[in-house]
Protein backbone atom coordinates (compact mmCIF):
# COMPACT_ATOMS: atom_id res chain seq x y z
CA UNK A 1 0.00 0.00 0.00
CA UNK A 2 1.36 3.50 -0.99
CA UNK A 3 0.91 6.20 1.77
CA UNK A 4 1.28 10.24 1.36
CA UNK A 5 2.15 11.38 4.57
CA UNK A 6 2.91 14.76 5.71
CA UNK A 7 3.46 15.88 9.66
CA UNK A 8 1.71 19.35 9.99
CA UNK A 9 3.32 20.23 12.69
CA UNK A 10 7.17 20.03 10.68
CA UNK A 11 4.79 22.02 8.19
CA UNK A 12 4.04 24.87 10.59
CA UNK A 13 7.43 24.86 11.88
CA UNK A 14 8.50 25.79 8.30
CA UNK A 15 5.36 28.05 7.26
CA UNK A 16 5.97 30.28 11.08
CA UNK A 17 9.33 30.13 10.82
CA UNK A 18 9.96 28.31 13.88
CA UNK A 19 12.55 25.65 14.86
CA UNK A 20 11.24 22.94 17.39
CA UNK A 21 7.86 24.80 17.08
CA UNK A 22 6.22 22.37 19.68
CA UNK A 23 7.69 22.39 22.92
CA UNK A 24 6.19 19.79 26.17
CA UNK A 25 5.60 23.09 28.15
CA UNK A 26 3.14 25.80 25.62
CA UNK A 27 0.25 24.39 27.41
CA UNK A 28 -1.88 28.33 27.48
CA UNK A 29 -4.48 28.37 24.26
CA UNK A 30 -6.20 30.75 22.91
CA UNK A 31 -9.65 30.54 20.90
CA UNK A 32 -11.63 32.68 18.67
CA UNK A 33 -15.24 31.18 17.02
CA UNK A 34 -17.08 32.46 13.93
CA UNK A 35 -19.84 32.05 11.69
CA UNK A 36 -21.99 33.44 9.02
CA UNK A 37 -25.16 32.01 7.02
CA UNK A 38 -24.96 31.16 3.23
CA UNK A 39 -29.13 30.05 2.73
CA UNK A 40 -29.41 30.66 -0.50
CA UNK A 41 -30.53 33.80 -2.11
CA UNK A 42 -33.03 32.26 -5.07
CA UNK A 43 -34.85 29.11 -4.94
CA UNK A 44 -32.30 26.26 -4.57
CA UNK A 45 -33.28 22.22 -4.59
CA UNK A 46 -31.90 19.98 -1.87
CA UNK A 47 -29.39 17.28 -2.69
CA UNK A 48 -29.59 13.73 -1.02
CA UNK A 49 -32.85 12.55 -2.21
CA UNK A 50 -33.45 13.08 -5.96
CA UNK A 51 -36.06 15.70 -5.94
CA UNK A 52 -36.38 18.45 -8.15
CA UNK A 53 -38.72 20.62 -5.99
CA UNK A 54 -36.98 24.13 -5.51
CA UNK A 55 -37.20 26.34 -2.57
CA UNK A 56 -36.68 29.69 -0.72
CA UNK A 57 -37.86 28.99 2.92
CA UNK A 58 -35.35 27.99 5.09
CA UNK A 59 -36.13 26.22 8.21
CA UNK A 60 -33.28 26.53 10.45
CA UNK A 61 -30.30 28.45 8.92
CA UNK A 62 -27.42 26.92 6.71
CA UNK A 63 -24.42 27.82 8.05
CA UNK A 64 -20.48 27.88 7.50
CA UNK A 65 -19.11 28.07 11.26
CA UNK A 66 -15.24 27.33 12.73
CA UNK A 67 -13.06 27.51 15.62
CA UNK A 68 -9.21 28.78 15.33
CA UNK A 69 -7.37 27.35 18.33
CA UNK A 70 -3.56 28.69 18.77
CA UNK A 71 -0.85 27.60 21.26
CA UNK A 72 1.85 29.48 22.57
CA UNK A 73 4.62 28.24 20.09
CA UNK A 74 2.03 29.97 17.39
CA UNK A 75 0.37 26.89 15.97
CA UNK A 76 -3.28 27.11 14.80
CA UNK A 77 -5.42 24.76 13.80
CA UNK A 78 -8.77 24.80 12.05
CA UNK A 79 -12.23 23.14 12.82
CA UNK A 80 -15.04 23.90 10.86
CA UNK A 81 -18.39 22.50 10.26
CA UNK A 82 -20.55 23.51 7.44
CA UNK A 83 -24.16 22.23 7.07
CA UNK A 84 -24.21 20.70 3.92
CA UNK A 85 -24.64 17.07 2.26
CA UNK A 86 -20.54 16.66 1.26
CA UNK A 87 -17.58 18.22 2.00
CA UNK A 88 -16.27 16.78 -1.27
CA UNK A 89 -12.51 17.32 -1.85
CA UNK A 90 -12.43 19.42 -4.40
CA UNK A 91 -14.41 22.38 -2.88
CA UNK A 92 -12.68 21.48 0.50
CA UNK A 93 -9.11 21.91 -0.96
CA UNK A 94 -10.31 25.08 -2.59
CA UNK A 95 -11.00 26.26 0.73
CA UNK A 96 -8.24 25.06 2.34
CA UNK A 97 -5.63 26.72 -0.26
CA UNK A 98 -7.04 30.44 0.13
CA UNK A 99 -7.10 30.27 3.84
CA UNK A 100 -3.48 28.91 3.36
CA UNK A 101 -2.11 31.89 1.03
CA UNK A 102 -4.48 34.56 3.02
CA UNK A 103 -3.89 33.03 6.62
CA UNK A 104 -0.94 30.88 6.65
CA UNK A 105 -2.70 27.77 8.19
CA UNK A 106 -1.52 24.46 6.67
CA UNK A 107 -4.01 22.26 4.73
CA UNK A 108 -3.03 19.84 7.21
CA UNK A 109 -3.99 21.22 10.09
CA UNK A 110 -7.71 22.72 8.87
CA UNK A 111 -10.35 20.07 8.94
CA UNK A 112 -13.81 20.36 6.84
CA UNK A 113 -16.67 18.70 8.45
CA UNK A 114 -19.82 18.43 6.58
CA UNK A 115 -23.19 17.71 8.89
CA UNK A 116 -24.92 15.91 5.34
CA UNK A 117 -28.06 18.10 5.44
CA UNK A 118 -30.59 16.31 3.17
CA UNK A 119 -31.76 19.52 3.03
CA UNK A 120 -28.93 22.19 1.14
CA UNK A 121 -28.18 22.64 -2.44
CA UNK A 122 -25.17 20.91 -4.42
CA UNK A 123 -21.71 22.22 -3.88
CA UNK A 124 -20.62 20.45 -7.08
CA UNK A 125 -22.41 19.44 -10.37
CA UNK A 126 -22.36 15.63 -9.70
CA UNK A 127 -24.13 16.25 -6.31
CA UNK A 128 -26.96 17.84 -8.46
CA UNK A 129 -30.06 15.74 -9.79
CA UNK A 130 -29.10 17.37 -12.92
CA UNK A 131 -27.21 19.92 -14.06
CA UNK A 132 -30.06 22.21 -14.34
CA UNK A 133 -30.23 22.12 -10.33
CA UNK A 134 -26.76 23.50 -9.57
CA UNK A 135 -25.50 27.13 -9.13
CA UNK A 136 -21.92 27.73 -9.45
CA UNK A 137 -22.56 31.53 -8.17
CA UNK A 138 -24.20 29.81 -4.94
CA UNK A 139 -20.98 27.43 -4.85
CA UNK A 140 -18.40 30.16 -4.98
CA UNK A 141 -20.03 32.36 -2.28
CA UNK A 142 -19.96 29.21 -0.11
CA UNK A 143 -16.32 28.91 -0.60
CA UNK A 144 -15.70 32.62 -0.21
CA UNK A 145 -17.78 32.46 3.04
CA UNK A 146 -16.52 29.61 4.24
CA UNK A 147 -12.47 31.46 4.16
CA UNK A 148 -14.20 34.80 6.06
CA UNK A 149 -15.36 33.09 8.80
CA UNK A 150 -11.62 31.86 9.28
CA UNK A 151 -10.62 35.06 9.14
CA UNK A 152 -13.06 36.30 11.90
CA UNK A 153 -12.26 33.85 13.94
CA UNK A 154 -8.68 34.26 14.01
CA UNK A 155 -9.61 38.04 14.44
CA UNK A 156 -11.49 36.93 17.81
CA UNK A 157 -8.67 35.18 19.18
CA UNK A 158 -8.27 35.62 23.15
CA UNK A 159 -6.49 33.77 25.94
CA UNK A 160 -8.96 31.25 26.61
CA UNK A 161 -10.19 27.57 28.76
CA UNK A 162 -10.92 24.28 26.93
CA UNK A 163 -12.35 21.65 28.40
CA UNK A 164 -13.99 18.55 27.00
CA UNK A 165 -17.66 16.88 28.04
CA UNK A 166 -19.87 14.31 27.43
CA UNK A 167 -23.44 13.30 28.10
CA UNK A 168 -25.45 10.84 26.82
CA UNK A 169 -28.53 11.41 24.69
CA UNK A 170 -30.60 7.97 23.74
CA UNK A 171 -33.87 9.55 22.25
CA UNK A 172 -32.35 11.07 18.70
CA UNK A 173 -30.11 7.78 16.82
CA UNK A 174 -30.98 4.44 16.05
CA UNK A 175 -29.24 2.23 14.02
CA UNK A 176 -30.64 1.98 10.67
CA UNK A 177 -29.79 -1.78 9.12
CA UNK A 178 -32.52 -4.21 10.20
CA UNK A 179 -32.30 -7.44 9.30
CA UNK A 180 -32.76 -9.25 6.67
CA UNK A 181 -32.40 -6.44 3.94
CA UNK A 182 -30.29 -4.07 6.10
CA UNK A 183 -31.60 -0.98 4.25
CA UNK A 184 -33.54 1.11 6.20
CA UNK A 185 -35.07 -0.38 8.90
CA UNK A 186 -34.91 0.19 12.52
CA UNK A 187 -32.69 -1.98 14.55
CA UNK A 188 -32.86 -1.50 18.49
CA UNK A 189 -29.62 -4.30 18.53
CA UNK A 190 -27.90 -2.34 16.04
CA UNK A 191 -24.96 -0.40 17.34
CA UNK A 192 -25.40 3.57 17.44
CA UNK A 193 -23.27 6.02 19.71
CA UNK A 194 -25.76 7.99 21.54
CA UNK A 195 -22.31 10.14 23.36
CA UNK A 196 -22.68 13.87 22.81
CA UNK A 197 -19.20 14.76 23.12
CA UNK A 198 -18.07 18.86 23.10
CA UNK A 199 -15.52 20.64 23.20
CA UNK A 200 -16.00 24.18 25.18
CA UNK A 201 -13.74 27.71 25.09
CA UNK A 202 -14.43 29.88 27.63
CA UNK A 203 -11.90 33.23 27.77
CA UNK A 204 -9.72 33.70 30.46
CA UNK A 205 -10.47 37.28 30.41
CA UNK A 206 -14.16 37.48 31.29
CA UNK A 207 -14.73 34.40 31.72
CA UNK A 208 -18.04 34.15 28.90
CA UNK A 209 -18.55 31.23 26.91
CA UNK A 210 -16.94 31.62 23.45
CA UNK A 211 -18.20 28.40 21.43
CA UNK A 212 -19.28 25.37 22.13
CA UNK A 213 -17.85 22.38 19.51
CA UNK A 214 -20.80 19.53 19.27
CA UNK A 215 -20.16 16.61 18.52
CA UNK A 216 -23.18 13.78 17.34
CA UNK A 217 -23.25 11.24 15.22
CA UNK A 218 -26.59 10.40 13.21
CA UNK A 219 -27.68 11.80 9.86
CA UNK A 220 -29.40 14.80 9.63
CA UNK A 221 -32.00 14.04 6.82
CA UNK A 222 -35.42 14.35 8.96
CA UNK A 223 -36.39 17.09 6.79
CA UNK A 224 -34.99 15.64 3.40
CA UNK A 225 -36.21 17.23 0.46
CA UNK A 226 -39.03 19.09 1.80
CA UNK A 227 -37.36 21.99 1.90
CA UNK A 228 -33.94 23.93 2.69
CA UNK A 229 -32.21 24.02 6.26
CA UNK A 230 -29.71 22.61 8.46
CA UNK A 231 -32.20 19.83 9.53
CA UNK A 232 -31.73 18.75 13.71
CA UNK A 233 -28.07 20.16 14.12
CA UNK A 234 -29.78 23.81 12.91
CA UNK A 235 -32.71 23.38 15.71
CA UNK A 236 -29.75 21.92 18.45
CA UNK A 237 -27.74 25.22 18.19
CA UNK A 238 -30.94 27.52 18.44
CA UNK A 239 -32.01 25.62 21.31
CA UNK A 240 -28.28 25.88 22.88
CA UNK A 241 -26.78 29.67 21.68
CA UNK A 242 -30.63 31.26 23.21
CA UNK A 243 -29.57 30.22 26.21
CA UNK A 244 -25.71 31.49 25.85
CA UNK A 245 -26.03 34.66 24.06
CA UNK A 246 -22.66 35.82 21.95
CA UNK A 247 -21.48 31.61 22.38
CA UNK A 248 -20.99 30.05 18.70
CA UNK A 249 -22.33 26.44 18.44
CA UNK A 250 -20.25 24.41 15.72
CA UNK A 251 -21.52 21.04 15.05
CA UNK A 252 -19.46 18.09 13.58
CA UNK A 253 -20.76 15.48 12.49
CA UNK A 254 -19.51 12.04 13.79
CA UNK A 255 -19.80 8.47 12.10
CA UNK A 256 -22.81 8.14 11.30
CA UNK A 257 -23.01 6.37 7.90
CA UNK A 258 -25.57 3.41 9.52
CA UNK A 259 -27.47 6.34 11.77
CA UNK A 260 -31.07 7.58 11.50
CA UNK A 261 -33.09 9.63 13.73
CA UNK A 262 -35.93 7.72 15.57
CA UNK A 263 -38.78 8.70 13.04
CA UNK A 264 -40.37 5.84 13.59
CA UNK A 265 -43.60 3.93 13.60
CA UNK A 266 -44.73 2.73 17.49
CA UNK A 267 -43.96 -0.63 16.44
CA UNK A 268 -40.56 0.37 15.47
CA UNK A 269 -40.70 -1.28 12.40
CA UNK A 270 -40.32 1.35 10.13
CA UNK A 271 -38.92 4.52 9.53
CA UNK A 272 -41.61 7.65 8.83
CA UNK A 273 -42.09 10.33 6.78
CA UNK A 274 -40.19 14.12 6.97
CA UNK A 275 -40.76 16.31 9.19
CA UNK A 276 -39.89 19.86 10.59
CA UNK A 277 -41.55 19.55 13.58
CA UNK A 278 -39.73 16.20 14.39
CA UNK A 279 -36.00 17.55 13.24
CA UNK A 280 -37.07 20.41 15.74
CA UNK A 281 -37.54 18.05 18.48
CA UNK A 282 -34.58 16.24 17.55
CA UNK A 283 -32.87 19.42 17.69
CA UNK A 284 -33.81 19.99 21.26
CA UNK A 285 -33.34 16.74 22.87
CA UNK A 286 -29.22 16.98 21.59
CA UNK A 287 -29.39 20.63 23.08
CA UNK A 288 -30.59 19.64 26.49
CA UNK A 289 -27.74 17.42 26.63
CA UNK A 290 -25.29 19.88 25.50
CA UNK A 291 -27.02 21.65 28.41
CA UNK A 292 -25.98 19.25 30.85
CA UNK A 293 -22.91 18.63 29.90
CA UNK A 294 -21.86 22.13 30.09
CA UNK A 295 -22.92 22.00 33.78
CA UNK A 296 -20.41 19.18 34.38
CA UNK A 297 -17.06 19.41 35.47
CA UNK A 298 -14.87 19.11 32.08
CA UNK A 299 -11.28 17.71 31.62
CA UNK A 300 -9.49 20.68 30.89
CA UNK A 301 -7.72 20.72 27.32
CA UNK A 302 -4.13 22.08 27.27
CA UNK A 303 -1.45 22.41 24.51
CA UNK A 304 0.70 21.76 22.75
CA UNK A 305 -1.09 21.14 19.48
CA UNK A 306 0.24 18.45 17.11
CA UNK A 307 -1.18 17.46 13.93
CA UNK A 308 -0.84 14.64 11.57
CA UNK A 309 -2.27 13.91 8.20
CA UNK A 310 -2.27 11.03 5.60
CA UNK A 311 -3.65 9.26 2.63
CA UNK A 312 -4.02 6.01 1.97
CA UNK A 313 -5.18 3.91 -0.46
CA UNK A 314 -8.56 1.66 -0.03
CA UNK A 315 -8.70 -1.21 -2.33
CA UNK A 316 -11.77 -1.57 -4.79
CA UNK A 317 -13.73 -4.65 -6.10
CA UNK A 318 -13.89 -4.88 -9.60
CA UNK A 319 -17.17 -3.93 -11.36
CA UNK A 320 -18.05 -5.93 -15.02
CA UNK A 321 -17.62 -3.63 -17.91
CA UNK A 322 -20.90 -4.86 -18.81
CA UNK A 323 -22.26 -3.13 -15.47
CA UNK A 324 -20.54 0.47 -16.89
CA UNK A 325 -22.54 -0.56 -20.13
CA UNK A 326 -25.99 -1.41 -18.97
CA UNK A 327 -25.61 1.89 -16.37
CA UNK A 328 -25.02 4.18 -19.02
CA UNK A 329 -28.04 4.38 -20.78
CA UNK A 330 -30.14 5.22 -17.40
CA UNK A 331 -30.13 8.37 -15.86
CA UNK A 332 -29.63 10.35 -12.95
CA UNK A 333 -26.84 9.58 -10.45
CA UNK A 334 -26.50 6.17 -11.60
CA UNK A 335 -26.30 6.67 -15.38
CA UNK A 336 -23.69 9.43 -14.81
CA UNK A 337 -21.38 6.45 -13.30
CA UNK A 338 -21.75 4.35 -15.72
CA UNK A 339 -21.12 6.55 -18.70
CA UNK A 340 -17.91 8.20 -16.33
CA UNK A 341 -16.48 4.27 -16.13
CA UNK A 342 -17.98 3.63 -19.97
CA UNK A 343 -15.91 6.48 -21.15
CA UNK A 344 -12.86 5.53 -19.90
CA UNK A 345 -13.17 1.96 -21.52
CA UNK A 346 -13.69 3.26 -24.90
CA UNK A 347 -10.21 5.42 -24.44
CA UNK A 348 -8.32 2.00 -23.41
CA UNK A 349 -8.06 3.90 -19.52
CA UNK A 350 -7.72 1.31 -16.76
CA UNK A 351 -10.57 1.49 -14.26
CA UNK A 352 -8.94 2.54 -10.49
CA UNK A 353 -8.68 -0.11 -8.09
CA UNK A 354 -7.63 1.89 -5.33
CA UNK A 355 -9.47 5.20 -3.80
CA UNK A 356 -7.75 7.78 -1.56
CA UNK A 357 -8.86 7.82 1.57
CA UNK A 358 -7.59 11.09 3.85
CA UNK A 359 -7.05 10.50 7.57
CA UNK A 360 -6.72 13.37 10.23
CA UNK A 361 -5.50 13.80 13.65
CA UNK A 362 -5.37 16.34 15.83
CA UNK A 363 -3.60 15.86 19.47
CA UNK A 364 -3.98 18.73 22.23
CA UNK A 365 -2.06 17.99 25.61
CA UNK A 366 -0.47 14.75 24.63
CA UNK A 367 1.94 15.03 27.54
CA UNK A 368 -0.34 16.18 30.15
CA UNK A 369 -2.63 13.61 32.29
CA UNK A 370 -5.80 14.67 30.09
CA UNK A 371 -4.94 14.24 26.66
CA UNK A 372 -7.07 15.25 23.90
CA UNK A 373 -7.35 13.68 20.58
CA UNK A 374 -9.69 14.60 17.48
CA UNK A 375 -9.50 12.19 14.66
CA UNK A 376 -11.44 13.04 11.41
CA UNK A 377 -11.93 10.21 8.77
CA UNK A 378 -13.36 10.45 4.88
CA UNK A 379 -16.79 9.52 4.05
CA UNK A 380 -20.12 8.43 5.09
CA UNK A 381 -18.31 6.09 8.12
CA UNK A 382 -20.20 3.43 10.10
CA UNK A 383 -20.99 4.19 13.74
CA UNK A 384 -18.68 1.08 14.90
CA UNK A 385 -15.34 2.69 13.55
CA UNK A 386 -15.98 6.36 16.10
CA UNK A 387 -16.34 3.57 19.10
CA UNK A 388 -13.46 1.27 18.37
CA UNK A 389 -11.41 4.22 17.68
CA UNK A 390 -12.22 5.88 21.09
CA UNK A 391 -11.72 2.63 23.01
CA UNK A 392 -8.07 2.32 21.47
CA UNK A 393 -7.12 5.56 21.99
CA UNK A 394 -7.72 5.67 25.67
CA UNK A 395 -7.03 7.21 28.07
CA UNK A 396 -7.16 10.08 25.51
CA UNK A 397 -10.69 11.88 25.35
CA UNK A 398 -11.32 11.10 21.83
CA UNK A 399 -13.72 12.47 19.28
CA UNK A 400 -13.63 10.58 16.30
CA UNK A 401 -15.69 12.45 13.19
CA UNK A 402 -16.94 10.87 9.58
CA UNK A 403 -17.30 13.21 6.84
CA UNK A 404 -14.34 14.99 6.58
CA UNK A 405 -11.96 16.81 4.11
CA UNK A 406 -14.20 14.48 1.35
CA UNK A 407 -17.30 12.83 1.96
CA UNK A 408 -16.45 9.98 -0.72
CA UNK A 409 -19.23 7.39 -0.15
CA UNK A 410 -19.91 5.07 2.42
CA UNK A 411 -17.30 3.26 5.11
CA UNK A 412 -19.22 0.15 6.30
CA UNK A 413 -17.65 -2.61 8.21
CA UNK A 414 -16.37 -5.80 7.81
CA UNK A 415 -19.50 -7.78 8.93
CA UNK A 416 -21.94 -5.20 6.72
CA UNK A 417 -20.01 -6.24 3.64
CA UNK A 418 -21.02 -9.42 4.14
CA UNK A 419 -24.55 -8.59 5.61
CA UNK A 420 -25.08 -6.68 2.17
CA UNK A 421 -27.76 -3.73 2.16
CA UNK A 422 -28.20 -0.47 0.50
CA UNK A 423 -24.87 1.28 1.59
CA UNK A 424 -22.73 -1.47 0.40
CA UNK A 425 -23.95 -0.31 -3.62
CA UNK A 426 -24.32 3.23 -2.91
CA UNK A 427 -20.68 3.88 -3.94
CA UNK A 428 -22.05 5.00 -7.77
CA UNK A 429 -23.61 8.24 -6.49
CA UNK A 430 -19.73 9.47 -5.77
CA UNK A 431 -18.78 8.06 -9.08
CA UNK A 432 -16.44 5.49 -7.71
CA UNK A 433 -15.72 2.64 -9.93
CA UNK A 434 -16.37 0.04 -7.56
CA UNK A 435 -17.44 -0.80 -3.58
CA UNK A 436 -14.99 -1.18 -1.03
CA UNK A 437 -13.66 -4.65 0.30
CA UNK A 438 -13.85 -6.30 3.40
CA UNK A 439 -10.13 -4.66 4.17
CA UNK A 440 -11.09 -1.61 4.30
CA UNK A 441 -12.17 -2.12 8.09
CA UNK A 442 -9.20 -2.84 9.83
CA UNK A 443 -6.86 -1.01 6.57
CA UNK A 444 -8.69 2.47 8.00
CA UNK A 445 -8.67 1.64 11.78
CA UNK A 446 -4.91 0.81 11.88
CA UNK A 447 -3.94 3.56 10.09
CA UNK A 448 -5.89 6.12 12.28
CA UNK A 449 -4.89 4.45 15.36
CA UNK A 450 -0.99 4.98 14.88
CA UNK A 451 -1.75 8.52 13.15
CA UNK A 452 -3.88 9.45 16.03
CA UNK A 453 -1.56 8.28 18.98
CA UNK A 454 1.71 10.27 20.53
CA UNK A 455 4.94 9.71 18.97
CA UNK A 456 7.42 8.86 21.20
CA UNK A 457 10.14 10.65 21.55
């Protein structure tokens, strides 16, 4: 397997000028949160569930929000969360190469988390139903939004206290691959992580609560294509920043590939229709817990920061030509694939049997007693890989995200590839050639795992 690997932190070291940038006692940090709202302007249609309905309302605002953290030796890091389906690699790197040129902040260190709204426009033409459905003026302002609200955060900046939470909340996720089919069917045996994890900044100065980072791990898609809005995360941070005036509330969105909210019938048999009202209610059960775990006594999070960053490369099944062939004369998402793969055929190009696969890791403390880790992995990643990847990483406080830096289809596990079900075939809405293996599983957990942990030194 052929890795790309880059240390950030050499990177900074470089970029700032600095020589051992990262030194066992710049514990102080300072914080700074922003955000601004990019609903659209003229009636947009919702990606994630083929309509073509197009709307102006907006339920709860879309919203492009991030928090600069910066340790003593000068380091900053990025995390921003921006409610929309993807946060496909080629708008992310866009993003991440201004903020580099206007704000000096390494690629490496800046992670993109997407909460995959059912309920924003496309970002990209292939996320569109059709062509027809996507604005590329929309698109840009996104990106040009998305580098402001670095900028303001890094222009609010102060000395400030982290500390990390959790609380439970049981009455939003449920697992979503009941047997036999494993497509969409509520499974109370399933696994699900019901943890709402955050991460608070507090300034040293005044002592006010700067932002809040949420962490939850369940798809947003409640509201679906009935109409635009950042879906339960959107009603969570109402519910929360009311009650915390000036506070920011950035949600990330965990793994939660195999994740639905309980919509469900009283037999909990099936899932239900949309619904605002229910995404609202969603929205305020996860705030309540925020709630109570800001009451809680938090581990406090110290520096130094460290970051690491690599690709790998996920092997691919192979798909029939004929498949390419027979796809290509449907349409919508599926007949784009095929005539993508078809294409390629007729010009004698070999068909990829590897996809990269971006892994990120961010370590606060790593020499103190309370460690801190955030690890953010690519695509729409199973529930089970955010648990095992906590429980290895003890005694770290670890929050492990999905849908980062590219939002490449699904991550299932070992035991769903064999189990089958509608994530295991979704992999031709991204355009990928082919569906993961069985590997992939314990490929993406060992590589995160020794990313993600101290280096010894």
């Amino acid at each position: 397997m052929k890795h790309s690997k880059i240390n950030a932190t050499i990177l900074l070291a470089v970029i700032f000028g600095f020589a051992g940038i990262i030194q066992a006692e710049s514990r102080a940090l300072r914080a700074g949160a922003a955000m601004r709202i990019v609903n659209p302007r003229k009636p947009a249609t919702p990606v994630g569930d083929d309509t073509t309905i197009r709307y102006l309302d907006v339920h709860a605002d879309l919203r492009v929000q991030a928090m600069v953290i910066e340790d003593e030796a000068g380091n900053r890091i990025v995390w921003m969360g921006w409610d929309f389906i993807d946060a496909h690699h080629l708008v992310v790197d866009r993003v991440k190469e201004i903020v580099h040129e206007k704000f000096h902040i390494a690629p490496e260190a800046f992670c993109i988390n997407s909460s995959h709204t059912h309920s924003a426009p496309p970002l990209l033409q292939q996320e569109a139903v059709s062509p027809d459905y996507f604005d590329p003026n929309y698109a840009d302002f996104v990106v040009n939004t998305a580098v402001a609200v670095v900028g303001d955060a890094i222009n609010k900046l102060v000395p400030a206290k982290l500390q990390y939470c959790e609380r439970m909340c049981t009455s939003v996720g449920i697992n979503r691959r009941g047997p036999p089919t494993y497509s969409f069917k509520p499974n109370l045996e399933g696994p699900v992580d019901h943890r709402v994890q955050i991460v608070s900044a507090n300034s040293l100065t005044d002592g006010k609560l700067i932002a809040i980072v949420v962490k939850y791990a369940c798809h947003p898609s409640v509201v679906g294509p009935t109409g635009l809005g950042s879906d339960y995360p959107g009603f969570m941070r109402r519910f929360v920043e009311k009650r915390h005036p000036g506070a920011i509330v950035i949600f990330l969105q965990g793994c939660g590939g195999n994740i639905d909210c309980q919509i469900i019938d009283d037999d909990v048999t099936k899932f239900l229709g949309w619904s605002v009202e229910r995404a609202k209610w969603f929205g305020q059960n996860l705030g309540m817990a925020v709630e109570w775990a800001l009451n809680e006594q938090g581990t406090p999070i110290t520096g130094p920061i460290e970051v690491e960053y690599e690709v790998i490369s996920l092997p691919l099944g192979k798909v029939p030509a004929r498949q390419y062939r027979e796809a290509a004369g449907r349409g919508g998402y599926f007949g784009a694939w095929g005539k993508k793969f078809s294409a390629m055929l007729d010009r004698d190009e070999p068909i990829p049997t590897t996809w990269p696969y971006r892994i990120q890791a961010f370590r606060l403390g790593s020499n103190s007693e309370t460690p801190f880790t955030l690890v953010a992995l690519q695509g729409e990643v199973f529930t089970e890989y955010g648990l095992h990847l906590a429980e290895r990483l003890k005694p770290a406080n670890a929050i492990v995200l999905g849908y980062s830096n590219d939002a490449t289809t699904y991550v299932p596990t070992s035991q769903a590839f064999k189990q089958g079900g509608y994530e295991i075939g979704a992999f031709t809405w991204w355009l990928v050639p082919g569906p993961y293996t069985t590997a992939v599983e314990s490929m993406v957990l060992e590589a995160a795992t020794k990313l993600a942990r101290p280096k010894t030194r």
